[in-house]
C-alpha atoms as a PDB file:
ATOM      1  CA  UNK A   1      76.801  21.804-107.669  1.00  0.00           C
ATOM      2  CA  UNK A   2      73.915  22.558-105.343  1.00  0.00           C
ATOM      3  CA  UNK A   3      72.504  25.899-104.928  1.00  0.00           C
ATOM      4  CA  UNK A   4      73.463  26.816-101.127  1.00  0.00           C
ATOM      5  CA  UNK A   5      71.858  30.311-100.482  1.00  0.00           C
ATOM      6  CA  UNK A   6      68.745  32.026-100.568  1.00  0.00           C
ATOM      7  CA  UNK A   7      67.571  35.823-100.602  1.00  0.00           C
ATOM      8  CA  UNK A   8      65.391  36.060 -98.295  1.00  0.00           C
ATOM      9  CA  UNK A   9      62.340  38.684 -99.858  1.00  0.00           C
ATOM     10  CA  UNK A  10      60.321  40.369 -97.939  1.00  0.00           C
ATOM     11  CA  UNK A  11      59.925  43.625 -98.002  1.00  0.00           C
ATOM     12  CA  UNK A  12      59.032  43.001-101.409  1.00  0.00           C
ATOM     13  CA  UNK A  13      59.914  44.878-104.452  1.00  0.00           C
ATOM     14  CA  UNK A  14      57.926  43.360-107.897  1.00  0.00           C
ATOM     15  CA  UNK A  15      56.959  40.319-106.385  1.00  0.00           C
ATOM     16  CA  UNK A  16      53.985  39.526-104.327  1.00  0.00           C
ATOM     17  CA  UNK A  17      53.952  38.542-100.332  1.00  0.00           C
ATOM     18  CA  UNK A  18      53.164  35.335 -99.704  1.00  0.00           C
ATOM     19  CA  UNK A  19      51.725  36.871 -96.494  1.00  0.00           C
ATOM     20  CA  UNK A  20      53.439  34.344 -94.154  1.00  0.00           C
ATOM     21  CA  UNK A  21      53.746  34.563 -90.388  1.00  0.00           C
ATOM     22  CA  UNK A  22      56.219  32.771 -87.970  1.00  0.00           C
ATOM     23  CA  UNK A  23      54.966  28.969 -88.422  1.00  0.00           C
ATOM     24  CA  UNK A  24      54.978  29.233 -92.604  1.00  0.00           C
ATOM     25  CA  UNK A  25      58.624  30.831 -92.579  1.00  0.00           C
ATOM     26  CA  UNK A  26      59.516  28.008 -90.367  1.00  0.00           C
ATOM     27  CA  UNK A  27      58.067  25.356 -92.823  1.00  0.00           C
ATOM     28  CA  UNK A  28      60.180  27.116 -95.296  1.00  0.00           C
ATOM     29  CA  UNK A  29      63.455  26.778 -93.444  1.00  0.00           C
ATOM     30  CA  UNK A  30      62.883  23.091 -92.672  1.00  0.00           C
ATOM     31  CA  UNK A  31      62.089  22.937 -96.602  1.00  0.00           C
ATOM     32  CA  UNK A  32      65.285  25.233 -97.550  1.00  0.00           C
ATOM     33  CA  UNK A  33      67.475  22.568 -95.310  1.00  0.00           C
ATOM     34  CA  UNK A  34      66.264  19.649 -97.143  1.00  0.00           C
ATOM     35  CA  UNK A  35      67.878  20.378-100.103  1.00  0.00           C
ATOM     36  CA  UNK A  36      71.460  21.706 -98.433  1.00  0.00           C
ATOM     37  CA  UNK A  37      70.541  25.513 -98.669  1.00  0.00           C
ATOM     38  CA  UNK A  38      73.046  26.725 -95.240  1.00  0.00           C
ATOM     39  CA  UNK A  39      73.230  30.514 -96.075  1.00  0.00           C
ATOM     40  CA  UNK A  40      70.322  33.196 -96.336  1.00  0.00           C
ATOM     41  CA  UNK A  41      70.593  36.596 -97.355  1.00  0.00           C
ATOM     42  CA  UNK A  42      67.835  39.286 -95.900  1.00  0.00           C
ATOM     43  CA  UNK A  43      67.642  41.247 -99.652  1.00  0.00           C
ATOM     44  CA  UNK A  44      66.739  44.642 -97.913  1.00  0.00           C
ATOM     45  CA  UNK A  45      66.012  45.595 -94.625  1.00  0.00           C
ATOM     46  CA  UNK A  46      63.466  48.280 -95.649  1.00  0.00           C
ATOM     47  CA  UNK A  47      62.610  49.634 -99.195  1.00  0.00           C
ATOM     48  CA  UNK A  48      61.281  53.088 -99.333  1.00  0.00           C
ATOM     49  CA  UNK A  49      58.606  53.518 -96.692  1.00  0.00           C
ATOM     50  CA  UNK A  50      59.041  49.924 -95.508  1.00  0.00           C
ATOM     51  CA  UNK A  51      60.792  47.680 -93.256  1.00  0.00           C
ATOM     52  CA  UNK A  52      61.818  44.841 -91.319  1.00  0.00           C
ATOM     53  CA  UNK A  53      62.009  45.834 -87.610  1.00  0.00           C
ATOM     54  CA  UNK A  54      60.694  48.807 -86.246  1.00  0.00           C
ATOM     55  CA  UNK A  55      64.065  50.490 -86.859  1.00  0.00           C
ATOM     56  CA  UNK A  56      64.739  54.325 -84.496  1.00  0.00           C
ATOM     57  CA  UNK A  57      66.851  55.292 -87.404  1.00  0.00           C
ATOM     58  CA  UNK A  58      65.180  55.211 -90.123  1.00  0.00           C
ATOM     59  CA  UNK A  59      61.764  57.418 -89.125  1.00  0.00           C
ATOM     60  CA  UNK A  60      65.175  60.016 -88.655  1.00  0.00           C
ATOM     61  CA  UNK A  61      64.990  60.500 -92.548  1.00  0.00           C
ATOM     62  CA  UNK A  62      61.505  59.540 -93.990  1.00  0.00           C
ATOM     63  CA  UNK A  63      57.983  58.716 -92.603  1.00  0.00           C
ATOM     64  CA  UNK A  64      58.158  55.608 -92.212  1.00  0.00           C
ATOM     65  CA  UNK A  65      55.659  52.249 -92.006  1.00  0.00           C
ATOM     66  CA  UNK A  66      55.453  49.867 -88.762  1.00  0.00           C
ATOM     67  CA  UNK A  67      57.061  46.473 -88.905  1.00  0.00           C
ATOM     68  CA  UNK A  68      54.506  45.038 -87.248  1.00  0.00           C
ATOM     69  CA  UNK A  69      56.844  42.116 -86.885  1.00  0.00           C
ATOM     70  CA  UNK A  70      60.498  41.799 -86.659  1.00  0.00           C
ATOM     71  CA  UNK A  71      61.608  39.142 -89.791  1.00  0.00           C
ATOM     72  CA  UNK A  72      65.577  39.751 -88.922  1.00  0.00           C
ATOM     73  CA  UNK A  73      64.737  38.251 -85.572  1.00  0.00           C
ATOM     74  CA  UNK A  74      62.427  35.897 -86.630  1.00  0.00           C
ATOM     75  CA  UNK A  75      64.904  35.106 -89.668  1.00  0.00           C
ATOM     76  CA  UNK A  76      67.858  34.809 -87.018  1.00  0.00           C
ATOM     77  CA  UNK A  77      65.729  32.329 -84.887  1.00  0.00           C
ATOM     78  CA  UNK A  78      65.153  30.132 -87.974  1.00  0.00           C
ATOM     79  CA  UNK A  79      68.805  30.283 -89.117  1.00  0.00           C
ATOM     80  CA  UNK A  80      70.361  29.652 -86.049  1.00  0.00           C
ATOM     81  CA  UNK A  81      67.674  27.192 -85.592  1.00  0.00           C
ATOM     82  CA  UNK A  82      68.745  25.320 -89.114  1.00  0.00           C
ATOM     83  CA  UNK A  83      72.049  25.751 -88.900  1.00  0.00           C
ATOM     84  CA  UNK A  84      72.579  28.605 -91.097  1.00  0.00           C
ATOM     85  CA  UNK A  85      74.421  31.807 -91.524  1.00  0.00           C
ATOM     86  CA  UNK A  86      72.184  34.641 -92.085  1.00  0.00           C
ATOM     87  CA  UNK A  87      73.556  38.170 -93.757  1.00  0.00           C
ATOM     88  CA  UNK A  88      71.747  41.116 -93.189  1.00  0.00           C
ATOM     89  CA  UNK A  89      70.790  43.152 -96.468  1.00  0.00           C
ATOM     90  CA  UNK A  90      70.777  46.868 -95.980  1.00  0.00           C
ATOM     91  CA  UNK A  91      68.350  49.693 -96.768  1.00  0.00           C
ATOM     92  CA  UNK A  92      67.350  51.255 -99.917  1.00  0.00           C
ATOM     93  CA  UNK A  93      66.003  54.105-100.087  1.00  0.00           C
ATOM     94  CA  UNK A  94      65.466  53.600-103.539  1.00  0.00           C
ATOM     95  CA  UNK A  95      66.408  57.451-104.110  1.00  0.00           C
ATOM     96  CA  UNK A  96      69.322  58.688-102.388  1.00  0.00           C
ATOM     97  CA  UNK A  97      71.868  56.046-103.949  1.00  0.00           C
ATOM     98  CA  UNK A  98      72.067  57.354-107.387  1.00  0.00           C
ATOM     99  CA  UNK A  99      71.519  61.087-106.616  1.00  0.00           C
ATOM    100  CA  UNK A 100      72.930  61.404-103.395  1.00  0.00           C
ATOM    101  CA  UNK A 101      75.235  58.421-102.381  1.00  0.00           C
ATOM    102  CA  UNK A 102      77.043  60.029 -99.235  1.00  0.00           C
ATOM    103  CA  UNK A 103      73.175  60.432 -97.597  1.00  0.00           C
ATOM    104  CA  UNK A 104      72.500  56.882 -98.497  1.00  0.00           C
ATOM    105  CA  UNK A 105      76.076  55.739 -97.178  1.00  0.00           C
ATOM    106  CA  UNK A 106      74.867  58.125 -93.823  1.00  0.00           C
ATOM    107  CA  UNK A 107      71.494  56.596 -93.365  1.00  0.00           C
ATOM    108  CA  UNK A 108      73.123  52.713 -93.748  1.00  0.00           C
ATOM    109  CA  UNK A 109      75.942  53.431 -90.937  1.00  0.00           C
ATOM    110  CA  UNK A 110      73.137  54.305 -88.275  1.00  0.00           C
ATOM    111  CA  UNK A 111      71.433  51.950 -89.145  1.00  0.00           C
ATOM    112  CA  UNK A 112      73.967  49.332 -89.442  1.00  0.00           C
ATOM    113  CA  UNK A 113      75.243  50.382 -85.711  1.00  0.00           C
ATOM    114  CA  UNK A 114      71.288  50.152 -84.668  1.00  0.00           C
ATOM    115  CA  UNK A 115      71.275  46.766 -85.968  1.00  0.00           C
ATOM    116  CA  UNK A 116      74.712  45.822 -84.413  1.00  0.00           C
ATOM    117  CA  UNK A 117      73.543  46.838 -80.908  1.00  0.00           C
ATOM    118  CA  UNK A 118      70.025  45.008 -81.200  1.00  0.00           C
ATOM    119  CA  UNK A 119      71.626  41.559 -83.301  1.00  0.00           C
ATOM    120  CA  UNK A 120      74.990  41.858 -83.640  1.00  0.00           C
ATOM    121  CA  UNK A 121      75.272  38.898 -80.804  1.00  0.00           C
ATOM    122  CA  UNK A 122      73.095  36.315 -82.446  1.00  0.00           C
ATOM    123  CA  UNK A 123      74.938  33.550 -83.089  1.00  0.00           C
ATOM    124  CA  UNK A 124      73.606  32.797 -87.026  1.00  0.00           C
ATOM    125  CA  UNK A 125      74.756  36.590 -87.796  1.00  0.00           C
ATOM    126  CA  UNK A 126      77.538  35.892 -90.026  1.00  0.00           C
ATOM    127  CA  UNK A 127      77.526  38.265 -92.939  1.00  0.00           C
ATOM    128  CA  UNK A 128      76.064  41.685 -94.858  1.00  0.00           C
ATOM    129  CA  UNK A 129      74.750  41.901 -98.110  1.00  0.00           C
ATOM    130  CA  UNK A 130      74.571  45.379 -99.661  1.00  0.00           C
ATOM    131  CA  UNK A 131      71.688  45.787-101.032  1.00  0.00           C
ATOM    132  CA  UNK A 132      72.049  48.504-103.867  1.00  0.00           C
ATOM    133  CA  UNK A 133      72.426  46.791-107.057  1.00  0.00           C
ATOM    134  CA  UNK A 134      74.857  48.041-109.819  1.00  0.00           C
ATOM    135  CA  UNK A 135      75.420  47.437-113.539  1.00  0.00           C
ATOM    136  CA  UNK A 136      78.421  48.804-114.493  1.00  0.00           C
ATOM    137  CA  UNK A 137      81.492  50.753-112.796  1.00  0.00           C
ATOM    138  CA  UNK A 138      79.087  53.543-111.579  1.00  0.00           C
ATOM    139  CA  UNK A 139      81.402  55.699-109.165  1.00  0.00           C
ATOM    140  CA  UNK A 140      78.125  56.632-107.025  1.00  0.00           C
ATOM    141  CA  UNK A 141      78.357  53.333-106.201  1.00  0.00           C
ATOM    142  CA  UNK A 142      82.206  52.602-105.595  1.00  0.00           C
ATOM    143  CA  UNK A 143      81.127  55.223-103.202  1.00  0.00           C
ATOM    144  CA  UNK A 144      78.656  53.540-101.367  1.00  0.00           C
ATOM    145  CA  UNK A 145      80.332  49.852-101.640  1.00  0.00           C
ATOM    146  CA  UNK A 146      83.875  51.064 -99.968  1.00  0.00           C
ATOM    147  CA  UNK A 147      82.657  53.628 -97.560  1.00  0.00           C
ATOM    148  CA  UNK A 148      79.284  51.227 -96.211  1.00  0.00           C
ATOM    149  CA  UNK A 149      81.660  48.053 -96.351  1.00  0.00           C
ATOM    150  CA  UNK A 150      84.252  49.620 -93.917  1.00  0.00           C
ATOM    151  CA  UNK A 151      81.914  50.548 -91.836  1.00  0.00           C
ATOM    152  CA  UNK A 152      80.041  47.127 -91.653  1.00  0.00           C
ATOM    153  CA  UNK A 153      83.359  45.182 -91.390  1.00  0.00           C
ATOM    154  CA  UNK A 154      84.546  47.763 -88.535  1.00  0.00           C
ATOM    155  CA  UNK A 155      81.033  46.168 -86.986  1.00  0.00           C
ATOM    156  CA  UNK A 156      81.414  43.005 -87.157  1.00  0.00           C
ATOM    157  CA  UNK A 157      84.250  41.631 -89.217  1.00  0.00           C
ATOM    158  CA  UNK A 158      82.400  39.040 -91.252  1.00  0.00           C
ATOM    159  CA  UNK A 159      81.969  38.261 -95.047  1.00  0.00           C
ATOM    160  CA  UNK A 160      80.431  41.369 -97.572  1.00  0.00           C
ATOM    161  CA  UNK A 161      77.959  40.503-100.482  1.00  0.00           C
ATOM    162  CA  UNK A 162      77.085  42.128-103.522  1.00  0.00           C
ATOM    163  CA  UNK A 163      74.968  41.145-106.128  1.00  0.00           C
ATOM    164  CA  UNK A 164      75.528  42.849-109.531  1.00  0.00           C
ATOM    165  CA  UNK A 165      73.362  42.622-112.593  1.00  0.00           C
ATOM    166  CA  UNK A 166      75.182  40.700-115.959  1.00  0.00           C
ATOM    167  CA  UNK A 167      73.968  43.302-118.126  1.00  0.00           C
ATOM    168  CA  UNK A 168      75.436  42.188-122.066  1.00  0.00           C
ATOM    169  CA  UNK A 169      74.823  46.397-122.786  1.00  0.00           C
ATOM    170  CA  UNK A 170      75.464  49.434-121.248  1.00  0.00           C
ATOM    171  CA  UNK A 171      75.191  53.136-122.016  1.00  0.00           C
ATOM    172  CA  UNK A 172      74.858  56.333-120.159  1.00  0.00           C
ATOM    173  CA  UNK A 173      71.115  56.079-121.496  1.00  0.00           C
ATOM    174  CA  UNK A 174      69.657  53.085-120.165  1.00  0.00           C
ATOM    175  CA  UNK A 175      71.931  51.040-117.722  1.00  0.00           C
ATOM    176  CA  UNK A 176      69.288  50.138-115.220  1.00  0.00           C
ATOM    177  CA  UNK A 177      66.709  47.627-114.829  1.00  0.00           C
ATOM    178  CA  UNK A 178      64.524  50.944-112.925  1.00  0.00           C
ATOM    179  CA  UNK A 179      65.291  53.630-114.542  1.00  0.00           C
ATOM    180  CA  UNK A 180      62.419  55.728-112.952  1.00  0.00           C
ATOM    181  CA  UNK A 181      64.397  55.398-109.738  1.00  0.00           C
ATOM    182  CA  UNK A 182      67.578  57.433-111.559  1.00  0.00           C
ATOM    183  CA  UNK A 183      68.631  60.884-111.558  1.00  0.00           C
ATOM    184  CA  UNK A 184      68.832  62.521-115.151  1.00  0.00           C
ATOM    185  CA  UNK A 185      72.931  62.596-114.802  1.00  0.00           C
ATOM    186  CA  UNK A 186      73.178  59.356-112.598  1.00  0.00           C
ATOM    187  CA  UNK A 187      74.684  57.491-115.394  1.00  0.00           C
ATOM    188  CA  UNK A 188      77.490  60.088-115.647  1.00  0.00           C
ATOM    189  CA  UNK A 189      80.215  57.746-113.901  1.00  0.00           C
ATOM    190  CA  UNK A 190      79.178  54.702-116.042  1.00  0.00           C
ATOM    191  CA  UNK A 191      81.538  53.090-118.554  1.00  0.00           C
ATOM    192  CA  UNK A 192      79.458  52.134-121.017  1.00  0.00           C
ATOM    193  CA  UNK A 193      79.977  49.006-123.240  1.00  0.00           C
ATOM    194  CA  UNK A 194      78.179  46.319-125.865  1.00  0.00           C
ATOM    195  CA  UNK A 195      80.172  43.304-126.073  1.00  0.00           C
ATOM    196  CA  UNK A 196      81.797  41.115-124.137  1.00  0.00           C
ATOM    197  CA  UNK A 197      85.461  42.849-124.099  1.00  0.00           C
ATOM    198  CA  UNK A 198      83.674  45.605-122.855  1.00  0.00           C
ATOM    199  CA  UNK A 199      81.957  43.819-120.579  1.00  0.00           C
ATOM    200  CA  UNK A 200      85.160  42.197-118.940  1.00  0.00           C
ATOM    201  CA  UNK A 201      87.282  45.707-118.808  1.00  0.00           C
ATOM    202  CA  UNK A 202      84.207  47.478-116.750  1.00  0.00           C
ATOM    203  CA  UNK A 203      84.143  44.787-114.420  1.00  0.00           C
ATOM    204  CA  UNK A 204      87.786  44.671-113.822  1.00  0.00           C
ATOM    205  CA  UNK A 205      87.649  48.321-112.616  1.00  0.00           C
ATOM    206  CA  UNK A 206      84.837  47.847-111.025  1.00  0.00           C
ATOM    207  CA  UNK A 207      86.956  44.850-109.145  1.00  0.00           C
ATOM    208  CA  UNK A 208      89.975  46.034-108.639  1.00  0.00           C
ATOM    209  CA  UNK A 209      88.106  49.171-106.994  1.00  0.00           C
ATOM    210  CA  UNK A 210      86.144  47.323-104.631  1.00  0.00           C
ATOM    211  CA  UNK A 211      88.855  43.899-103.924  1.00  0.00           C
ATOM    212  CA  UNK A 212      89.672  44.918-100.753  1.00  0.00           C
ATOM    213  CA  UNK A 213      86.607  45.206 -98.876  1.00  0.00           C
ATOM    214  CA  UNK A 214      83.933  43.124-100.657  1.00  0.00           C
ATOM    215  CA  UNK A 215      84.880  38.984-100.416  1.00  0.00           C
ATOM    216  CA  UNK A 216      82.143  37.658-102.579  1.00  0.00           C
ATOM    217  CA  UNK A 217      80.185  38.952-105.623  1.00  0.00           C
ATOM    218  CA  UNK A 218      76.907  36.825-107.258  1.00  0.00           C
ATOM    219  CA  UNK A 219      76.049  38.281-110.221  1.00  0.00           C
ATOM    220  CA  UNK A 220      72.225  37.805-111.569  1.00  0.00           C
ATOM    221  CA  UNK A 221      72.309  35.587-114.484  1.00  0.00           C
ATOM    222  CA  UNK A 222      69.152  36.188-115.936  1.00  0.00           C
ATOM    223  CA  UNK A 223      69.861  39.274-118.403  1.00  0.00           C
ATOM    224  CA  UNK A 224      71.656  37.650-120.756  1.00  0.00           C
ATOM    225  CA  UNK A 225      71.118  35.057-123.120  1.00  0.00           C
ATOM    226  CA  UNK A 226      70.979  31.535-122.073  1.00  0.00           C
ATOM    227  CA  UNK A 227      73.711  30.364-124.663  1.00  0.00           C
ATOM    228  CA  UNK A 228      75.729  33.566-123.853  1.00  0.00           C
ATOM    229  CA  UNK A 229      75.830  33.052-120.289  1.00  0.00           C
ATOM    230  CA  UNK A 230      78.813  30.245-120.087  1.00  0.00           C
ATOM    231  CA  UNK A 231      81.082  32.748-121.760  1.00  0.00           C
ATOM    232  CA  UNK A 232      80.043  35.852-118.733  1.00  0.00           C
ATOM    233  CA  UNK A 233      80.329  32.991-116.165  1.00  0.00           C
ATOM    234  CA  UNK A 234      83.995  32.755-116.956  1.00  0.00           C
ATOM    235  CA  UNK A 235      84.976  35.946-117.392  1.00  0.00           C
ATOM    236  CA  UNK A 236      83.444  36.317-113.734  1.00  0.00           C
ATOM    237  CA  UNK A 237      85.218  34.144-112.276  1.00  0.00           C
ATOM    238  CA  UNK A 238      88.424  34.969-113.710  1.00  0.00           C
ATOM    239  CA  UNK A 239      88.086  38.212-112.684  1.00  0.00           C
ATOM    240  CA  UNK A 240      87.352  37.346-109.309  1.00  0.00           C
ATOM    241  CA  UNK A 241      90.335  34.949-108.891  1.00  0.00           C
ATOM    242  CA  UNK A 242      92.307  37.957-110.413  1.00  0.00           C
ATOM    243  CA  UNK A 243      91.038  40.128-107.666  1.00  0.00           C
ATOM    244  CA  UNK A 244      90.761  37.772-104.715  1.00  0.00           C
ATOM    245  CA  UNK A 245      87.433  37.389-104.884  1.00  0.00           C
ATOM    246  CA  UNK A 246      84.412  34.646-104.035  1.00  0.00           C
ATOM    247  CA  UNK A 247      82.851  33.907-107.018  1.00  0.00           C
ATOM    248  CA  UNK A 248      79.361  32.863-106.531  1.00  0.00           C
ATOM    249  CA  UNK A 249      76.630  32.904-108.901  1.00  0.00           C
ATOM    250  CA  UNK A 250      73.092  34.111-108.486  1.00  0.00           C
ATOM    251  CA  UNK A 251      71.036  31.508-110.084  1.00  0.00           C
ATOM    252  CA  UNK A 252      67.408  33.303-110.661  1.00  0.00           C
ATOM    253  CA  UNK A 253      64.974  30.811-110.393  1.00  0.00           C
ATOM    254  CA  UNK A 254      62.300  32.751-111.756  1.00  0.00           C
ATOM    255  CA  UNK A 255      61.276  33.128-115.261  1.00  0.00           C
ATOM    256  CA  UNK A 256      62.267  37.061-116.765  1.00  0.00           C
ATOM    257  CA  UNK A 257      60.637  37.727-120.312  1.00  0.00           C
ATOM    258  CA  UNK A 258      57.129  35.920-119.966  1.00  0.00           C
ATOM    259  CA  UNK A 259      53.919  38.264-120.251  1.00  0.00           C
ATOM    260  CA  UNK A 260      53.813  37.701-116.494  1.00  0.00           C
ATOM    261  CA  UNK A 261      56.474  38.507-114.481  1.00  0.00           C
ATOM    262  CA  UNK A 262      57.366  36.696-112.555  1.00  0.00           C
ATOM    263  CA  UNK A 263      56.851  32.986-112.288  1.00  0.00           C
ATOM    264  CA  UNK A 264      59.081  30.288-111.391  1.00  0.00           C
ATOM    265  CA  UNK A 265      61.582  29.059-114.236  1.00  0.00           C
ATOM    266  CA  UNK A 266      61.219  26.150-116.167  1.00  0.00           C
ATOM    267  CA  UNK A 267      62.719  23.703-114.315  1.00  0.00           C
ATOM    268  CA  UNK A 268      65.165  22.884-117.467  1.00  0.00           C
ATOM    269  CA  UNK A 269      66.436  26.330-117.767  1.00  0.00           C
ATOM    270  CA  UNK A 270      67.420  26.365-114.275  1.00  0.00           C
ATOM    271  CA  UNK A 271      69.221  23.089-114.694  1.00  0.00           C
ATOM    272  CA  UNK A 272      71.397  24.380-117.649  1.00  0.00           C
ATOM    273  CA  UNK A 273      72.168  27.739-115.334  1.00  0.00           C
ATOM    274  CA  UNK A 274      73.456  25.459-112.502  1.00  0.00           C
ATOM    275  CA  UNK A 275      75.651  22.923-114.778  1.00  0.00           C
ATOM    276  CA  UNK A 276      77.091  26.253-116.957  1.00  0.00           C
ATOM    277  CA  UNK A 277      78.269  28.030-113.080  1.00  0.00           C
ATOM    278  CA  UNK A 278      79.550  24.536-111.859  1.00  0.00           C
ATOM    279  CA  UNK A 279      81.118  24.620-115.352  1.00  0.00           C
ATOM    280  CA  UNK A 280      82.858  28.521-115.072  1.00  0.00           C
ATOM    281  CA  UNK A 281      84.150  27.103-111.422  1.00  0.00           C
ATOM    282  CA  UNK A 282      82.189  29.433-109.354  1.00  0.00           C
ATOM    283  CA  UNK A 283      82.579  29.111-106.088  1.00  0.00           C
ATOM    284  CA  UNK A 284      79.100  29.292-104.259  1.00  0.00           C
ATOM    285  CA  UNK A 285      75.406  29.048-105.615  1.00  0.00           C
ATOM    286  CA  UNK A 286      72.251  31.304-104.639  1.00  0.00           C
ATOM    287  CA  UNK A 287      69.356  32.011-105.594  1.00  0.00           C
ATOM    288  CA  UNK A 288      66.619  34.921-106.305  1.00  0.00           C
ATOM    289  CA  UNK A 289      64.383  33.370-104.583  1.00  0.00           C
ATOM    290  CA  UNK A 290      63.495  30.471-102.831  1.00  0.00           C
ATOM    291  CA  UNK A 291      60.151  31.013-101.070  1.00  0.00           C
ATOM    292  CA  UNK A 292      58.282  32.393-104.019  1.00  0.00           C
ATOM    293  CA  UNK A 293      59.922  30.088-106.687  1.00  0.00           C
ATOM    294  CA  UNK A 294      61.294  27.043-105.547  1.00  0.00           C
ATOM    295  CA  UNK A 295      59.313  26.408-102.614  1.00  0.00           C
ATOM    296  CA  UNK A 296      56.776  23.284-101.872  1.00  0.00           C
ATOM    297  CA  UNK A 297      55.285  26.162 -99.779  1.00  0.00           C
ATOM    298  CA  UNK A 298      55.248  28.980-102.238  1.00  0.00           C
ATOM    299  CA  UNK A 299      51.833  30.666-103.475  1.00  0.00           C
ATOM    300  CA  UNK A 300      52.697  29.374-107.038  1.00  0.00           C
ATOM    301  CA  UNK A 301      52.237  25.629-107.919  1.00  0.00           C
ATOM    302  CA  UNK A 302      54.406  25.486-110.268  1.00  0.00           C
ATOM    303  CA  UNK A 303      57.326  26.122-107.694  1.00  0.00           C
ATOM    304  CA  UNK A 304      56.516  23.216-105.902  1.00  0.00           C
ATOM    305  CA  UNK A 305      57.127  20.876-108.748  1.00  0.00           C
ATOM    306  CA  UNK A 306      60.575  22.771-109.394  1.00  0.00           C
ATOM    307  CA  UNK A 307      61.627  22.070-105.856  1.00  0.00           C
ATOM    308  CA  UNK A 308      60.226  18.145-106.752  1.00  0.00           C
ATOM    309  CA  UNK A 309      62.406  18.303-109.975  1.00  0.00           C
ATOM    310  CA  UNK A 310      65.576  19.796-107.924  1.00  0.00           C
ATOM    311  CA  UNK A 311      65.428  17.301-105.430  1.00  0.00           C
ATOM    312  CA  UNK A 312      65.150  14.475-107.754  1.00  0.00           C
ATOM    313  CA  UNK A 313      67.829  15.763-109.747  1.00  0.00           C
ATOM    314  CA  UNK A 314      70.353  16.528-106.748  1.00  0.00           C
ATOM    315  CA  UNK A 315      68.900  12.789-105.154  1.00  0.00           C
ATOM    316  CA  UNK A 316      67.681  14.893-102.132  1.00  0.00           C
END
């Protein structure tokens, strides 16, 4: 299998900009199309104080931070330009979507029908990516997922993303990468569990909650253990082909657990993540993130002999 999708990241979160304007991002395309990547996913389009186009809606809520320049039309240009579909990522306001889901579900319908009227027409617009992250069945975000991905569909009846975190442990104590970001009860609707049964009977709630109105979920594979991961692989997909589901697979190509984070992966470990989804039968391959990890354009060297190693490996 070849790894088909990108996030797109910026608006950055705990990685750093590669401080590109229009002509880099463009390099980046043509370098994403070399190696068969045809779908990119806009991760957020704002964070906090931050975001991607100089949005009415959201200065409604928060002060807000110019633009300066709008990515989702650049990013819509370059798609369309490449031949690629292009999902828009929504906001987080890293706050209200744990403590106070219906405000966060409020503030990502205006926005979404701001966004509709301004790029709904483009022709590479051809999906929506949720942005909020969960780890478990968390009913704050059942909330969220079903009430935001009506909404979006009711837009613009195209394909919904999420993209979960494989956690191998959860409890009501610590079930979240950012914990600082939590309220003290937001774990209260989590069902926690440490092995892989448990594992498999959250996510089936979790699925059969959300079936109807998400079509694809790529779960980060980076938080368990590389000789564990085959085994979650397959109980994702089987889950997904229970529920009706895309399985795709959110190969990280970065590097979690070194003193630095984050780098781009050795190239072997991404190898053996690719070859164990293609094994499980997943559907579609991603990754977190091309332009900072696997690019011949990214600010790290090391990335540019990953995307060397990929393309000699995929005969690219």
């Amino acid at each position: 299998m070849k790894i088909t999708g990108t996030f797109l990241d910026e608006i950055t979160f705990d990685i750093p900009s590669a401080n590109w304007g229009p002509a880099q991002w463009a390099a980046d395309f043509d370098a994403m199309r070399a190696i068969g990547i045809d779908t990119v996913i806009l991760i957020r389009s704002g964070l906090r104080d931050r975001m991607t186009f100089d949005s009415r809606v959201l200065p409604k809520y928060r002060a807000m931070r110019p633009a300066y320049i709008d990515l989702v039309d650049l990013f819509l240009t370059q798609a369309q330009r490449c031949g690629m579909t292009f999902y828009f990522g929504t906001y987080d306001s890293y706050h209200y979507w744990h403590s106070d889901p219906e405000l966060e579900v409020r503030i990502n319908m205006e926005l979404a029908d701001e966004v509709m009227a301004r790029y709904g027409h483009r022709e590479a617009f051809g999906g929506w990516y949720i942005t909020q992250e969960a780890c478990a069945f968390d009913e704050r975000l059942m909330v969220i997922y079903e009430k935001l991905a009506l909404h979006l569909k009711a837009l613009k009846n195209v394909p919904t993303l999420i993209s979960p975190l494989m956690l191998k442990e959860v409890t009501a104590a610590a079930a979240h990468p950012h914990p600082e970001m939590l309220a003290p009860d937001a774990l209260a609707g989590v069902g926690g569990f440490n092995d892989l049964a448990g594992y498999e009977r959250n996510w089936d709630a979790a699925f059969q909650r959300f079936s109807q109105y998400i079509d694809a979920v790529a779960f980060q594979d980076g938080y368990v253990a590389m000789t564990e991961l085959p085994e979650y692989l397959e109980i994702d997909r089987r889950l997904a082909r229970k529920h009706g589901i895309e399985c795709w697979s959110n190969v990280e190509s970065f590097e979690r657990g070194m003193p630095l984070n984050f780098l781009p992966i050795d190239w072997r470990n991404l190898r053996y993540k690719i070859e164990a989804a293609a094994t499980a039968g997943c559907d579609k391959l991603i990754t977190f993130e091309f332009s900072h990890f696997m690019s011949p354009n990214s600010i790290w060297p090391s990335a540019h002999n990953l995307y060397n190693r990929y393309r000699e490996w995929q005969g690219v």
